[in-house]
Protein backbone atom coordinates (compact mmCIF):
# COMPACT_ATOMS: atom_id res chain seq x y z
CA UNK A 1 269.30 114.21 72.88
CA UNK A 2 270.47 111.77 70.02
CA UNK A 3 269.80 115.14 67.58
CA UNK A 4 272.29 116.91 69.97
CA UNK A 5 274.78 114.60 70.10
CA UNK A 6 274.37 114.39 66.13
CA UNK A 7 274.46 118.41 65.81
CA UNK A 8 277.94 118.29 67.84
CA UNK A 9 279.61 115.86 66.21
CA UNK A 10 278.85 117.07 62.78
CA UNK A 11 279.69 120.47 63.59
CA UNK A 12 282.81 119.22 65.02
CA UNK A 13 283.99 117.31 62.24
CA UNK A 14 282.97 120.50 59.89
CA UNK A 15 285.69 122.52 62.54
CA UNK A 16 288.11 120.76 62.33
CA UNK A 17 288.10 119.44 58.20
CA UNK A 18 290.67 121.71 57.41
CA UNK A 19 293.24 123.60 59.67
CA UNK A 20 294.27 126.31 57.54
CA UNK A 21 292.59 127.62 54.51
CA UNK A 22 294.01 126.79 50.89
CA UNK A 23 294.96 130.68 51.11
CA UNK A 24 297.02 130.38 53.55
CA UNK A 25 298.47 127.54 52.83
CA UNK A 26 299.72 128.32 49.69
CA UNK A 27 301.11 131.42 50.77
CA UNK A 28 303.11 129.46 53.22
CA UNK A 29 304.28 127.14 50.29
CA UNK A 30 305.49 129.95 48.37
CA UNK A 31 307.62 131.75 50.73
CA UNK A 32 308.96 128.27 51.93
CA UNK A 33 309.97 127.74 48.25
CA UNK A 34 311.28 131.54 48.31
CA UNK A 35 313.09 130.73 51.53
CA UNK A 36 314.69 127.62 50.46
CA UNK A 37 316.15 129.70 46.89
CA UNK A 38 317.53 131.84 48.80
CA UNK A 39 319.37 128.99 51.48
CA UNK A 40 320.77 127.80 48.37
CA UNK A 41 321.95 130.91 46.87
CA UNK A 42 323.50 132.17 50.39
CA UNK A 43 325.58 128.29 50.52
CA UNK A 44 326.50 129.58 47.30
CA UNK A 45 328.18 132.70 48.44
CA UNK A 46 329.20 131.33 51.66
CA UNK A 47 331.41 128.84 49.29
CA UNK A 48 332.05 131.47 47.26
CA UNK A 49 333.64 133.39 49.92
CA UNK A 50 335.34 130.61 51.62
CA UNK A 51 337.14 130.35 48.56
CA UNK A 52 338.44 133.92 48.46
CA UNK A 53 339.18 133.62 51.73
CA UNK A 54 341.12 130.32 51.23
CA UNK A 55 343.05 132.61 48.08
CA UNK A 56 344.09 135.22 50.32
CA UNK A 57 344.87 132.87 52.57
CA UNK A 58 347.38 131.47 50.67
CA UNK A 59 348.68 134.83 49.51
CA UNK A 60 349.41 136.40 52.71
CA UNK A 61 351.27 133.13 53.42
CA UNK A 62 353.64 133.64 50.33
CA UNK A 63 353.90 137.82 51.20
CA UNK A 64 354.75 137.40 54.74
CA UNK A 65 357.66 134.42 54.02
CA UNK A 66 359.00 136.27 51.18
CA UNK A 67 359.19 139.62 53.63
CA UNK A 68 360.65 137.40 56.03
CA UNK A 69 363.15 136.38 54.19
CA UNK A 70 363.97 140.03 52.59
CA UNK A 71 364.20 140.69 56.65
CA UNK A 72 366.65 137.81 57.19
CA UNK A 73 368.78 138.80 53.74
CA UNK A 74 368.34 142.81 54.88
CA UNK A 75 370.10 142.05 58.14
CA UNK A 76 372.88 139.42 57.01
CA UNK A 77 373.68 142.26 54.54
CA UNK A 78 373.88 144.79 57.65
CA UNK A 79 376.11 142.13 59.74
CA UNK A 80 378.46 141.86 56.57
CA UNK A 81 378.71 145.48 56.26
CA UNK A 82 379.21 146.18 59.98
CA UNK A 83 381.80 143.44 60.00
CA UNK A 84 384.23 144.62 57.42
CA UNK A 85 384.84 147.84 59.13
């Protein structure tokens, strides 16, 4: 019985030494490292991006007060000219 009990707990500490296999597990490591380059090169873009945005932003701001104002000046011009006759 002592042999048994022996037998078990040897083969259970054999079992359960190592979880996954050094294979594996550096497999995993490498994509994780993979995975994490690529994180840092899509935050990249992303900023990238949020800058262009931010740009065109900023232009369509300028474009759209300067056509409002070419409206304004447009129909001023029309009021004038409708006024003198």
């Amino acid at each position: 019985m002592k042999k048994q009990v022996v037998l078990f707990f040897l083969v259970s500490v054999l079992s359960f030494n190592s979880c996954v296999s050094t294979k594996v597990f550096n497999d995993l490591e490498a994509r994780y490292s993979e995975m994490k380059i690529n994180r840092n090169a899509l935050i990249k873009y992303q900023d990238s991006l949020q800058q262009a945005f931010n740009a065109l932003d900023k232009n369509w701001y300028k474009t759209s007060t300067y056509l409002k104002r070419s409206r304004d000046s447009v129909s001023i011009g029309l009021e004038q000219i409708t006024s003198v006759e």
